[in-house]
Protein backbone atom coordinates (compact mmCIF):
# COMPACT_ATOMS: atom_id res chain seq x y z
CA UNK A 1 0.47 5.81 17.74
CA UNK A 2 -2.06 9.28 17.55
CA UNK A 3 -0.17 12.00 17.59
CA UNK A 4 -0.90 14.68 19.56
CA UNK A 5 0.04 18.39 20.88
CA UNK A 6 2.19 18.25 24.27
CA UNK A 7 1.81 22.29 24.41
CA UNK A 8 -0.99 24.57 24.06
CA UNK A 9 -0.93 26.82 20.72
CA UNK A 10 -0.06 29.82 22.96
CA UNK A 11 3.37 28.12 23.37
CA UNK A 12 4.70 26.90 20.27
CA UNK A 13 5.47 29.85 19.14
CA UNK A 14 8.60 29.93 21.90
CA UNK A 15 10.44 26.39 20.74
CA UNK A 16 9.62 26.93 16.95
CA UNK A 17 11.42 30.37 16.95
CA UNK A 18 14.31 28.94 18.89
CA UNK A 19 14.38 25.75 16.25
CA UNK A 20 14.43 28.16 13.09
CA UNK A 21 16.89 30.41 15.07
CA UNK A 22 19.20 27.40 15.41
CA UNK A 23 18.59 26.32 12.21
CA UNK A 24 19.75 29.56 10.37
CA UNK A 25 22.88 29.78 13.06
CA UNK A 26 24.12 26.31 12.29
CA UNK A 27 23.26 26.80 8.07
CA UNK A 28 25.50 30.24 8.21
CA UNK A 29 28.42 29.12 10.42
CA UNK A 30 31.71 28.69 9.22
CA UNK A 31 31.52 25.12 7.78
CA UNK A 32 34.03 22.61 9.55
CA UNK A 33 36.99 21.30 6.86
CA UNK A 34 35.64 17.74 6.96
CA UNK A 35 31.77 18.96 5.98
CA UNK A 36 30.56 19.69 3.13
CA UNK A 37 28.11 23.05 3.17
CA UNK A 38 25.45 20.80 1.66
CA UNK A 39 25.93 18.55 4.77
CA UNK A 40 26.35 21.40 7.38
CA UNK A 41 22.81 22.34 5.82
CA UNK A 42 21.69 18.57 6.41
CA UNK A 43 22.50 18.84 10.16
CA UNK A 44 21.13 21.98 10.53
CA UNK A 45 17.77 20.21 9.28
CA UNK A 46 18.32 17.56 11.67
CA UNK A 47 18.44 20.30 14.37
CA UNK A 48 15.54 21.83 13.42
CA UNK A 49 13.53 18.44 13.10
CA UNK A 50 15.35 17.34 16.25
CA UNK A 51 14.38 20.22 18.46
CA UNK A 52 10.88 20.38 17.53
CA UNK A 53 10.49 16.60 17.99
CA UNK A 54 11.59 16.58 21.39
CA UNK A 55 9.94 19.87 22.60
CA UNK A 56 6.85 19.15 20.66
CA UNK A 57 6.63 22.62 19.66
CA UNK A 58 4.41 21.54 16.74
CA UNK A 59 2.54 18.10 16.62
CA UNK A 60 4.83 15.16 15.58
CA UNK A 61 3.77 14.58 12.01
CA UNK A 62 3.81 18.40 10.95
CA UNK A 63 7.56 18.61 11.70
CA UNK A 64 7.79 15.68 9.58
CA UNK A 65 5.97 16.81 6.79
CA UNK A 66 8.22 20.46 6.96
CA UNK A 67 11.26 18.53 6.95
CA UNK A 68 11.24 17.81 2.37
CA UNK A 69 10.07 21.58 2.68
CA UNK A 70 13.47 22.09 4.86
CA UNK A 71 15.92 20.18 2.82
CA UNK A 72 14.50 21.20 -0.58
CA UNK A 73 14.77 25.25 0.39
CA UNK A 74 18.39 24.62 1.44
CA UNK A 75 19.07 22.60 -1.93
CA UNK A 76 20.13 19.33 -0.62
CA UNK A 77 17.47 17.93 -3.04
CA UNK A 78 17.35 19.97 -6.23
CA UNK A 79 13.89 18.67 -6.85
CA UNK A 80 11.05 18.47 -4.22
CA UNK A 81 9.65 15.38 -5.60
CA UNK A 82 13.11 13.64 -4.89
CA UNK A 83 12.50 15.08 -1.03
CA UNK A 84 9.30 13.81 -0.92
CA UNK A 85 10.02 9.94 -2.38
CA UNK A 86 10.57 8.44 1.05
CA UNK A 87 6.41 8.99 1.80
CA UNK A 88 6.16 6.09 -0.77
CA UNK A 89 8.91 3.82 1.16
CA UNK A 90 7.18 0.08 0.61
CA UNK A 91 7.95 -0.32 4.39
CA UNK A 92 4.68 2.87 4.86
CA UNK A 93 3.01 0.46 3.24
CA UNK A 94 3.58 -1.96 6.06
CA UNK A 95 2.39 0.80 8.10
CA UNK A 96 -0.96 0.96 6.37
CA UNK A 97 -1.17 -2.76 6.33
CA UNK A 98 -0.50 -3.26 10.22
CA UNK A 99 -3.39 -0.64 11.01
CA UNK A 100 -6.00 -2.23 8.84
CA UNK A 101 -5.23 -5.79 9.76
CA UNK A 102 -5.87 -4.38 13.45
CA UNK A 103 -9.10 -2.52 12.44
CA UNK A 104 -10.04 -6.28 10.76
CA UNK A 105 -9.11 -7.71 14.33
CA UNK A 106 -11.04 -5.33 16.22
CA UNK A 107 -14.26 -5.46 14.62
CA UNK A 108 -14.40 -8.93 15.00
CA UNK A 109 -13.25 -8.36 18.81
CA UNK A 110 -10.92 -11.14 18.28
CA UNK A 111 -8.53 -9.23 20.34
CA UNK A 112 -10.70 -8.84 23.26
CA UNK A 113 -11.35 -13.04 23.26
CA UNK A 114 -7.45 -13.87 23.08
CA UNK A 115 -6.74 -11.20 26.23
CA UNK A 116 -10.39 -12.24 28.18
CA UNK A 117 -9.21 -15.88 27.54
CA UNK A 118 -5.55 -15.60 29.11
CA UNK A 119 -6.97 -13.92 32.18
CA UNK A 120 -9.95 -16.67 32.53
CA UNK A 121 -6.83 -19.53 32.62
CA UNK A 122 -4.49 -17.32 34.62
CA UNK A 123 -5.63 -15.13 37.10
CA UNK A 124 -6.13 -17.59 39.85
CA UNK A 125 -4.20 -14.76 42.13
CA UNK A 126 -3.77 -10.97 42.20
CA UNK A 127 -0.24 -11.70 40.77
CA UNK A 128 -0.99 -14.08 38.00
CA UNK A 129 -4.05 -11.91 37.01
CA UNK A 130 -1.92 -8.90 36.14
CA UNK A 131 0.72 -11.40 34.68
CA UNK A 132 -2.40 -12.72 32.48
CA UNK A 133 -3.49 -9.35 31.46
CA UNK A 134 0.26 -8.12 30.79
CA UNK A 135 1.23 -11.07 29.04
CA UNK A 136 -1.98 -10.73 26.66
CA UNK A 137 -1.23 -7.09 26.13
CA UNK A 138 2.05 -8.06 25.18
CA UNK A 139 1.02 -10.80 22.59
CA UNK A 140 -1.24 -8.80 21.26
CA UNK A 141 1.22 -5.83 20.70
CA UNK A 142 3.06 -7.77 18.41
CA UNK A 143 0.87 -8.06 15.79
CA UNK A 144 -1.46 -4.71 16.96
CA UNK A 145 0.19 -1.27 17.07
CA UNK A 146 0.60 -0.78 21.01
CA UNK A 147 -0.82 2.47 21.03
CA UNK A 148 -4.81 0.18 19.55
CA UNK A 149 -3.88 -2.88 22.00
CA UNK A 150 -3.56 -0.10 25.59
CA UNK A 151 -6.63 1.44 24.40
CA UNK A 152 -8.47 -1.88 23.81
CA UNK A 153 -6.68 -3.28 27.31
CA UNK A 154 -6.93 -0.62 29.33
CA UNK A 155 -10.84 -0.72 29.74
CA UNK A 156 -10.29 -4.15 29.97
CA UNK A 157 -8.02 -3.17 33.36
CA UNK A 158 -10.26 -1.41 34.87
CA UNK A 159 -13.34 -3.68 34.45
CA UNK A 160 -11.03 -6.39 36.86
CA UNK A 161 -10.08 -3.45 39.16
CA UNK A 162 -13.53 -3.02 39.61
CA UNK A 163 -14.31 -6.67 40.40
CA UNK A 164 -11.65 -7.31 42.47
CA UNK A 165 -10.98 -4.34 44.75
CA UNK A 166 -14.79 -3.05 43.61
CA UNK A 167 -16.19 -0.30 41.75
CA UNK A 168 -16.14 2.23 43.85
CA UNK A 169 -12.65 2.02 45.51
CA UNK A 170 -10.94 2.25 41.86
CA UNK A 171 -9.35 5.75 41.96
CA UNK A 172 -8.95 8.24 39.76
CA UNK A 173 -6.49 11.11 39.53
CA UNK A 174 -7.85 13.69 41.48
CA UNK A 175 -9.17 11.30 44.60
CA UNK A 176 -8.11 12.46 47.80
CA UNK A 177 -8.11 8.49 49.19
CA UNK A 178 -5.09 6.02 48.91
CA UNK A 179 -4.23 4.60 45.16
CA UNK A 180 -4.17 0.39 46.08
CA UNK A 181 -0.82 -1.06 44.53
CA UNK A 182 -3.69 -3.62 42.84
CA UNK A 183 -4.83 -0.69 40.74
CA UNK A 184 -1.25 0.78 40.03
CA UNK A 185 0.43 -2.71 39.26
CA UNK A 186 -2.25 -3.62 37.02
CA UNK A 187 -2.48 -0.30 34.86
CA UNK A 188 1.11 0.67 34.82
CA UNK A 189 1.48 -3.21 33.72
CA UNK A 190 -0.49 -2.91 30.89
CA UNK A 191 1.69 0.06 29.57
CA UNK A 192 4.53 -1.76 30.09
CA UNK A 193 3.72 -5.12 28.49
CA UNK A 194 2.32 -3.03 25.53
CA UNK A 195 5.45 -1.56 25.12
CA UNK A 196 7.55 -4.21 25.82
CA UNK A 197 5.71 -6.15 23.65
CA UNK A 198 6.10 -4.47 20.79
CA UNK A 199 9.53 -4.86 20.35
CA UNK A 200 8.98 -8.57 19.61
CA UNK A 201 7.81 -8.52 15.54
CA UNK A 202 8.95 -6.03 13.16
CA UNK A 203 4.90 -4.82 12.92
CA UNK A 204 4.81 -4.23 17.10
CA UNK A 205 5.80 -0.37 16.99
CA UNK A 206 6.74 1.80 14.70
CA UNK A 207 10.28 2.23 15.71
CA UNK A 208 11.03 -1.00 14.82
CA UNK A 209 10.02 -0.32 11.17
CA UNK A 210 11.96 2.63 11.18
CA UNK A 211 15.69 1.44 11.67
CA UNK A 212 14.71 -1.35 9.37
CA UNK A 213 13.93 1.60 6.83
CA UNK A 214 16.85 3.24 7.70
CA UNK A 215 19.07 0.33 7.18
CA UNK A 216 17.89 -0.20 3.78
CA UNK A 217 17.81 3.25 2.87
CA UNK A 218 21.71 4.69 4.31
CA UNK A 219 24.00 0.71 3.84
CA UNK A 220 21.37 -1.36 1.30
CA UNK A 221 21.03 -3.69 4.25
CA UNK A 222 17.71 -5.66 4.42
CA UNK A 223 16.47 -7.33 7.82
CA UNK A 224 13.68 -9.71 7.38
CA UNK A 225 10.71 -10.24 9.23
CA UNK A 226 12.28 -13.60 10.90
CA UNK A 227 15.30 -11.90 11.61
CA UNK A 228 13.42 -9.56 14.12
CA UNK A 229 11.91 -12.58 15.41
CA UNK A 230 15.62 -13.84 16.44
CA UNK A 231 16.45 -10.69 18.21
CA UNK A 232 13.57 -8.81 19.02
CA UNK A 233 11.48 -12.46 21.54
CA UNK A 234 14.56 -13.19 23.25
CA UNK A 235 14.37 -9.43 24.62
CA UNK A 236 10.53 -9.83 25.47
CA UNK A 237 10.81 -13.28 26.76
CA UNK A 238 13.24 -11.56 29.58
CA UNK A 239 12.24 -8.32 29.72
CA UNK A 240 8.62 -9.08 30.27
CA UNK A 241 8.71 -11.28 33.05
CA UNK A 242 11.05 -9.14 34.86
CA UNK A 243 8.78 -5.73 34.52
CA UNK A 244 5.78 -7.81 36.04
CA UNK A 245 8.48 -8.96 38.75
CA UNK A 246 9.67 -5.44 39.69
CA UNK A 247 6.08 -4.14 39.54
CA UNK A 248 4.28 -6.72 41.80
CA UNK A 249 6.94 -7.99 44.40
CA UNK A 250 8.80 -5.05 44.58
CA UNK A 251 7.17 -1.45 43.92
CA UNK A 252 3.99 -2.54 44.36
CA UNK A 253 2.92 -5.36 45.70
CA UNK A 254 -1.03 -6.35 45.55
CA UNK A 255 -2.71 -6.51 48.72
CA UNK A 256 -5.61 -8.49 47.20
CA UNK A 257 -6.10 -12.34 48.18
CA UNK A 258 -9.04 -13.33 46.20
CA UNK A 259 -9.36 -12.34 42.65
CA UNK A 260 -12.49 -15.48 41.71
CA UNK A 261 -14.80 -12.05 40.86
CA UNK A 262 -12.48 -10.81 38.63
CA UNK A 263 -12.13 -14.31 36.76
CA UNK A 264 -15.74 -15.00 36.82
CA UNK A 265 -16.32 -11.47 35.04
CA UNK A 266 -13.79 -12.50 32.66
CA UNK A 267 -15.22 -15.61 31.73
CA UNK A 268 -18.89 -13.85 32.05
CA UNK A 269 -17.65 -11.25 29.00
CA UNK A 270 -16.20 -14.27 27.31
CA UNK A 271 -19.18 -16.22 27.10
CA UNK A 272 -21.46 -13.01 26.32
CA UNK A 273 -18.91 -12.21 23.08
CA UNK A 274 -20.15 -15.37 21.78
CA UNK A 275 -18.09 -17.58 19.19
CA UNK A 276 -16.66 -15.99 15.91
CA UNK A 277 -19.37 -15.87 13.21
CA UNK A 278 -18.13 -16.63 9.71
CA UNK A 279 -16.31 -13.56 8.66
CA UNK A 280 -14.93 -13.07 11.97
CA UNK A 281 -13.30 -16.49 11.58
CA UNK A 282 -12.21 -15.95 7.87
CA UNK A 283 -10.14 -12.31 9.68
CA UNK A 284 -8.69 -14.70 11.72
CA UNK A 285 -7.40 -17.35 9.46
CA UNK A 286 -6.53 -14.41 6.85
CA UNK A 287 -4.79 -12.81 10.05
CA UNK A 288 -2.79 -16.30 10.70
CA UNK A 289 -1.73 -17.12 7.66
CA UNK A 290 -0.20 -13.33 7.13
CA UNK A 291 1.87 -13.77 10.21
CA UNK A 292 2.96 -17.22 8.76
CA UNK A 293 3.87 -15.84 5.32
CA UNK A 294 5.92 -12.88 7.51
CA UNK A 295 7.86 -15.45 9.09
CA UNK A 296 8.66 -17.77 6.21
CA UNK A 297 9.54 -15.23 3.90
CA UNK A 298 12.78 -14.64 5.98
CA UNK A 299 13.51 -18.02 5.81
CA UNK A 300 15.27 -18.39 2.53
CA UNK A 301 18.88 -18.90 3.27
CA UNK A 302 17.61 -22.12 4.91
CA UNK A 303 15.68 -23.50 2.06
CA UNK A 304 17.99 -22.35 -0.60
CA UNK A 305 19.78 -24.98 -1.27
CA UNK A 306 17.02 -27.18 -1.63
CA UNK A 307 15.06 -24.90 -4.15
CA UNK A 308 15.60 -24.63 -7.73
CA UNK A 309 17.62 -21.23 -8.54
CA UNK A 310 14.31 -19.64 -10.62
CA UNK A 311 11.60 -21.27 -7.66
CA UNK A 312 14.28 -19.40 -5.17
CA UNK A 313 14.20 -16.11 -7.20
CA UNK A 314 10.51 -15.99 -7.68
CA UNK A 315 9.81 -16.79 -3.93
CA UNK A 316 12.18 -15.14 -1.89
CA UNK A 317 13.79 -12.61 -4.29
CA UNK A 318 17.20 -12.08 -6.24
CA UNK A 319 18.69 -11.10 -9.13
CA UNK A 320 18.49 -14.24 -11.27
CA UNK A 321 15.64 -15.81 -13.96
CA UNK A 322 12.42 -16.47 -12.21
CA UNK A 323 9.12 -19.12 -12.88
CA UNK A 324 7.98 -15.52 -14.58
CA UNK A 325 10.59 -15.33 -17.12
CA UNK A 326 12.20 -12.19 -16.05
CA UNK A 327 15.39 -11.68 -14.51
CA UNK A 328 14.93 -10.51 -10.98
CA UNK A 329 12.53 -9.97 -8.45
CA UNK A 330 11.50 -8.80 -5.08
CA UNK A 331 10.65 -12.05 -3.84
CA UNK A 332 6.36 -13.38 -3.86
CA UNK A 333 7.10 -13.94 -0.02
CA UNK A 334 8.81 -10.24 0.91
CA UNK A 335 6.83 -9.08 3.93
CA UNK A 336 5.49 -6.13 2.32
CA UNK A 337 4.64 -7.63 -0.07
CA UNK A 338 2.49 -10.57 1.84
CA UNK A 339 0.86 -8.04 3.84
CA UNK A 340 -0.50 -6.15 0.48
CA UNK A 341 -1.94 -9.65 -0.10
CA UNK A 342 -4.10 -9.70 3.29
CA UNK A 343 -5.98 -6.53 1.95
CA UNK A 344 -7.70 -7.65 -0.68
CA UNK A 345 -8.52 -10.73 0.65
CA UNK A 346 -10.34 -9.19 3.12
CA UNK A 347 -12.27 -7.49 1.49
CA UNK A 348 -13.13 -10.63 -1.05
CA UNK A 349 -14.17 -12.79 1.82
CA UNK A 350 -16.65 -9.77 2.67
CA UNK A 351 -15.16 -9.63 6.40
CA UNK A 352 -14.57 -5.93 5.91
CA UNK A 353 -15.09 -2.67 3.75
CA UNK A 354 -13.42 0.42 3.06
CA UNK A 355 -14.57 2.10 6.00
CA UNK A 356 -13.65 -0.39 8.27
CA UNK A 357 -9.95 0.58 6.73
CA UNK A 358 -9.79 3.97 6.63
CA UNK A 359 -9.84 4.72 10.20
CA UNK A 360 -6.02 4.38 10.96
CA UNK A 361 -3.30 6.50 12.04
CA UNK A 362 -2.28 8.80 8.95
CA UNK A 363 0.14 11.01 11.74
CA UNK A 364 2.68 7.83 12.42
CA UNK A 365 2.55 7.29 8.53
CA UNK A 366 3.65 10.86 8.23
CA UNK A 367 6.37 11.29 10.73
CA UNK A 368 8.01 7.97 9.46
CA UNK A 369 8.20 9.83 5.68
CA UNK A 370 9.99 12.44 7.46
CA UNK A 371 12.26 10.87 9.11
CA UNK A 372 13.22 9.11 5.87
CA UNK A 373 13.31 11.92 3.76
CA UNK A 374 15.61 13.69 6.86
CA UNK A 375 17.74 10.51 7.06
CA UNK A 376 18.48 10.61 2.76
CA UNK A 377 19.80 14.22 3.23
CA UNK A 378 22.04 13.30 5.83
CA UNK A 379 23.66 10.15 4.07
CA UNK A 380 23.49 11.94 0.56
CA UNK A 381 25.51 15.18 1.76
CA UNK A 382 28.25 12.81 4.04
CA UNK A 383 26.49 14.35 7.20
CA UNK A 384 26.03 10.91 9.04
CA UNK A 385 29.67 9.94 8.22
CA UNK A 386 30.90 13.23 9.82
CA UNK A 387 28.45 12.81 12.82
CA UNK A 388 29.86 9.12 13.44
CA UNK A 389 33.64 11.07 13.11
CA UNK A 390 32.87 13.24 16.14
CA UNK A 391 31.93 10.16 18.40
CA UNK A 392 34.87 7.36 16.99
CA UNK A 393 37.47 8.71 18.87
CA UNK A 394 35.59 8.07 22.21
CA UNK A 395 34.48 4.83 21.42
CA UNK A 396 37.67 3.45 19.64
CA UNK A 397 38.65 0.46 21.48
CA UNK A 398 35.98 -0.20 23.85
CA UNK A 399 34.57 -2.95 25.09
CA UNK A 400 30.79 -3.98 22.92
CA UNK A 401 29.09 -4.25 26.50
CA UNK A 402 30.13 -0.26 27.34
CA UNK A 403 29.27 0.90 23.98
CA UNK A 404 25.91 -1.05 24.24
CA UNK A 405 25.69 0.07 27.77
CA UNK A 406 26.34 3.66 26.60
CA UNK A 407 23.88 3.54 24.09
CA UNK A 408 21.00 1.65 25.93
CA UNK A 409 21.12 4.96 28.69
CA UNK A 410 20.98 7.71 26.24
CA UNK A 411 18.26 6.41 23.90
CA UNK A 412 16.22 5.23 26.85
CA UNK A 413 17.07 9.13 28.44
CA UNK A 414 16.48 11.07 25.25
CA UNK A 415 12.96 8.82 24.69
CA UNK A 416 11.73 10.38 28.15
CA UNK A 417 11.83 13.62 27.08
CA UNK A 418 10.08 13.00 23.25
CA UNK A 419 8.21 9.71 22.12
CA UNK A 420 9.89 6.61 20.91
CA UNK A 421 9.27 7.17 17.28
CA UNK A 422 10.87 10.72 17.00
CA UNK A 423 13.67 8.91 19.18
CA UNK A 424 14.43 6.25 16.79
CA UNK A 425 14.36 8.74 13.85
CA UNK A 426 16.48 11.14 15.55
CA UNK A 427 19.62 8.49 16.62
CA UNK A 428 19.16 5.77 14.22
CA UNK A 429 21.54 7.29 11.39
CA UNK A 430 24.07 8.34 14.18
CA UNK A 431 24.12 4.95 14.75
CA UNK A 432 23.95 3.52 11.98
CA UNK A 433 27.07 5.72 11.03
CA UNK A 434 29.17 4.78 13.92
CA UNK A 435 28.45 1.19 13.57
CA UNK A 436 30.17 1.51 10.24
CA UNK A 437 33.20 3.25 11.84
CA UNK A 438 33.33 0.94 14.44
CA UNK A 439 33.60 -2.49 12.60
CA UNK A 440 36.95 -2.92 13.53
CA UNK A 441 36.86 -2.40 16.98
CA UNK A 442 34.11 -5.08 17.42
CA UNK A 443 36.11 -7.18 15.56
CA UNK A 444 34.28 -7.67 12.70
CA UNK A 445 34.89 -7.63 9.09
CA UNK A 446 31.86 -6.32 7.65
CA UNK A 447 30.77 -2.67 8.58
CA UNK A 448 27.29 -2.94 7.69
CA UNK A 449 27.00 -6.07 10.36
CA UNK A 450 28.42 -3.12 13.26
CA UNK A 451 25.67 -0.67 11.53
CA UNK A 452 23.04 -3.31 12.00
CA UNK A 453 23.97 -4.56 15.27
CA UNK A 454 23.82 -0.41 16.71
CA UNK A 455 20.88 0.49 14.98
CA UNK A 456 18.50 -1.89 16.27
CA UNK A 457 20.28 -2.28 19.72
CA UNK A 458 19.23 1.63 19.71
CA UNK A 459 15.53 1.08 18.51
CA UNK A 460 15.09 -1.84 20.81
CA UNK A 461 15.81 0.48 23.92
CA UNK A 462 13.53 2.96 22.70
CA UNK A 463 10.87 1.31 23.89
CA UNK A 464 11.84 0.95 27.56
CA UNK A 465 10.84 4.35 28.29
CA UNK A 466 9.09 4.06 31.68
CA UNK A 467 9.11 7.36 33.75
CA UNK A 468 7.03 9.64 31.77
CA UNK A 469 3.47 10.07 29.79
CA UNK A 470 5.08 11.46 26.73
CA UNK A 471 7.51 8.46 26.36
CA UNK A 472 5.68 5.92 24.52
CA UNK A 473 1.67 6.36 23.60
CA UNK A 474 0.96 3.75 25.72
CA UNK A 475 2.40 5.53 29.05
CA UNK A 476 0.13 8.15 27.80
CA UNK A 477 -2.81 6.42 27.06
CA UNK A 478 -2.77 4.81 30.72
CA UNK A 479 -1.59 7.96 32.14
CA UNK A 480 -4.27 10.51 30.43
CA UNK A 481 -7.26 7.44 31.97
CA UNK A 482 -7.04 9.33 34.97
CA UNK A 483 -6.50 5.97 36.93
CA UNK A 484 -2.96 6.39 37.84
CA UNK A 485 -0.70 9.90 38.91
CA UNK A 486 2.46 10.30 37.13
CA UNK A 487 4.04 10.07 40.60
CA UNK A 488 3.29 6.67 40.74
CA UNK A 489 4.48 6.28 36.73
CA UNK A 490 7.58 8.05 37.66
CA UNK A 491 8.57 5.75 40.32
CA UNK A 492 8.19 2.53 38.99
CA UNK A 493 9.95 4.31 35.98
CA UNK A 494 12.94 5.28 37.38
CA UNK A 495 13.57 1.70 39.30
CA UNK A 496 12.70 -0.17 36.33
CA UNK A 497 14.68 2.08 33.65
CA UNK A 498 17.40 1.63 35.85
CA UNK A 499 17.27 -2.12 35.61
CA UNK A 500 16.50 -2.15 32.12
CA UNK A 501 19.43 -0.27 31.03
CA UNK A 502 21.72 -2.96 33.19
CA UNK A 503 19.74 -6.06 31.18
CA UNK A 504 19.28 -4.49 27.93
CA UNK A 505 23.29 -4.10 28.47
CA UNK A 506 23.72 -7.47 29.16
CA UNK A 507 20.76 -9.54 27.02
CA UNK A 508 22.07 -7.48 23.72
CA UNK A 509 25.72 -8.05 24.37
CA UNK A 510 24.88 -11.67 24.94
CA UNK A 511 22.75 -11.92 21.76
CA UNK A 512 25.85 -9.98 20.16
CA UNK A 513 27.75 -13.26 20.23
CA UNK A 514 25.42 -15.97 20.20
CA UNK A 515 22.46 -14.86 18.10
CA UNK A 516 23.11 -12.07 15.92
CA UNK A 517 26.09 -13.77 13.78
CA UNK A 518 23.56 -15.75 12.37
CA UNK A 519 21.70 -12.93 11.32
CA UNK A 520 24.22 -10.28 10.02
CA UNK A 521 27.30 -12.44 9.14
């Protein structure tokens, strides 16, 4: 995800004097009986951070990096090296890994082959062409931040606009002739799927990464990268189809017949990119078998008790003897772990070199330190407990579907205004916090199981964002091509964040009792 000014210079200066402003208010008022001053100072950090987030009243990742600077001044940490430990989180690291196995990907333009493929097999209509380039977008979003897969897509877009409604009748922004619904299906599609996408594997977007870092950080509660598998594909196998649904047969419907150009351009660009050459295919398999070694490492609860107690240890992690001869491990197969592997073995099968790497986006890795570092002072100074207080009451006793429900609309509401990431860091510790508090009300015996079950229901609707550019980067990335008005963006945003909001609802209350027991208890 780049980061990037929403405001001119000129007008920062307006929101960051009302954030400091705030900030000094809500540090000198009378501190309530049930808040500590160290945790009245917390929240009026998370105001700060919050307000500048939202207004983006300085770029994204400079907020982040004041926020140690914040806490530190106010003496919540005593030491500004304790402030600044959560910038060497292991899950950055799977920031940094995620980036340069999609740099590896890219060179290679094994991306480009896997979406040009789908849409050479699919696209024998105008419907099932943007289905084929949505449903590539969204594969490759997985495994590619979506922020890389839109840009790579979106080009992609256009070059079928321009065979199948031609060249000169794809519009841009400020053309005074009618936008076809071919064009605005297809682009806002990609978006979409890029987002949607993403929600899928614990690598897709950084949000996702986040609440897991959260999790681990405020209840010691690890989530594996198969346990995202069990949530986060049953969302994207129904969320997905229904976006394309709303977009083509409803909002707008393509009034192209014959789309044979477009798939014989496809399969022209195909044929021209040639088959993998030897390092190209050794990214690949290296590629592969890290997504393999993601999913089995979350696997050990099945094998367990078929595994000798040190082969366990050494493998998945624990606290007994391992193969090694210690006692304790992480685990040879923890995610993080796996994709530090992938690295080096790049480079040893000379498919790429350090400047191949070093290209990647430094401003996500920044803002997600932050938002640790903001989400330690909160949980260290009982700030996220009394948050969670304030909204108990209201939720005592109600039904999971309305408190999912209630959820779903604010996250997806609050996203609009500020992008996903600075969302998710915002609301996952309230979250997490009233999960805790609300344990017994969704009748369940373990807290950190109602922490879990909030916090990533939360993240998950952070990325169905629709209505605006400054959403998700993808809405902005399609939106600043100049292809597509944010009339048309807003639109199909407000229908479809409507009916997200009602099937989010609905698909994570389902998966509440059918899917996530076997994942949280």
């Amino acid at each position: 995800m780049k980061m990037s000014a929403a405001i001119t210079p000129d007008r920062r200066l307006v929101p960051f004097t009302v954030a400091v402003v705030g900030t000094v208010a809500i540090a000198a008022a009378p501190t309530p009986e049930t808040l500590s001053r160290p945790g009245q100072y917390a929240l009026a950090t998370l105001f700060y951070a919050g307000l500048l987030w939202v207004t983006r009243g300085l770029p994204l990742p400079v907020t982040a990096l004041s926020i140690p600077a914040v806490l530190t001044a106010f003496g919540i940490y005593t030491d500004l090296g304790d402030a600044l430990e959560s910038f060497a989180d292991p899950l950055i690291f799977l920031f940094l890994v995620g980036f340069m196995l999609a740099n590896a990907l890219q060179k290679y333009g094994i991306d480009r082959r896997i979406a040009l493929g789908l849409m050479t097999r699919m696209g024998s209509s105008a419907r099932r062409l943007i289905l084929a380039i949505m449903l590539a977008t969204a594969f490759l979003s997985m495994w590619v931040s979506n922020t890389a897969t839109t840009a790579m897509m979106t080009p992609i877009a256009l070059g079928v606009l321009g065979q199948v409604i031609g060249r000169d009748d794809v519009r841009t922004a400020d053309a005074d002739r009618q936008f076809s619904n071919m064009q605005i299906a297809t682009l806002l599609g990609t978006a979409y799927a890029a987002s949607v996408g993403g929600v899928g594997t614990l690598v897709g977007t950084p949000p996702n990464v986040v609440v897991v870092a959260y999790l681990d950080r405020l209840i010691d509660y690890q989530i594996t990268f198969a346990d995202w598998l069990l949530i986060g594909m049953p969302v994207v196998l129904v969320t997905l189809p229904l976006v394309w649904y709303v977009l083509t047969f409803w909002l707008y419907p393509p009034e192209v017949e014959d789309v044979e150009d477009a798939r014989a351009e496809a399969r022209r660009v195909l044929e021209a990119e040639g088959g993998l050459d030897e390092r190209g295919r050794r990214v690949a398999v290296i590629f592969a078998v890290t997504a393999v070694l993601w999913v089995v490492g979350g696997l050990g609860r099945f094998v367990r008790p078929y595994l000798p107690a040190d082969v366990y240890t050494t493998l998945f992690g624990g606290s007994g003897p391992t193969l090694l001869g210690v006692e304790g491990h992480q685990g040879l197969l923890y995610f993080v772990l796996v994709g530090l592997y992938a690295i080096p073995a790049l480079t040893l099968a000379d498919a790429v070199d350090w400047d191949d790497l070093e290209d990647i986006d430094w401003g996500t890795i920044l803002l997600f330190g932050g938002g640790l570092s903001l989400a330690g002072g909160l949980e260290k100074t009982g700030a996220v407990e009394w948050l969670a207080g304030l909204f108990f009451d209201a939720l005592l006793g109600a039904p999971v579907v309305l408190v999912v429900g209630a959820i779903v609309l604010f996250v997806i509401l609050l996203t609009e205004m500020t992008s996903n990431t600075a969302t998710t860091n915002i609301i996952a510790p309230l979250l997490i916090g009233i999960g805790s508090a609300l344990a017994a009300t969704f009748e369940l015996e373990s807290t950190a199981a109602a922490a879990v079950f909030l916090g990533v229901s939360g993240t998950i609707a952070s990325s169905y964002a629709f209505a605006l550019p400054v959403a998700t980067p993808p809405n902005g990335i399609v939106f600043g091509s100049g292809h597509v008005k944010q009339d048309h963006m807003l639109r199909a945003g407000m229908v479809l964040n409507v009916v997200m909001t009602l099937v989010l609802t609905l698909l994570i209350s389902l998966l509440f009792y059918f899917v996530w027991p076997a994942i949280l208890w």
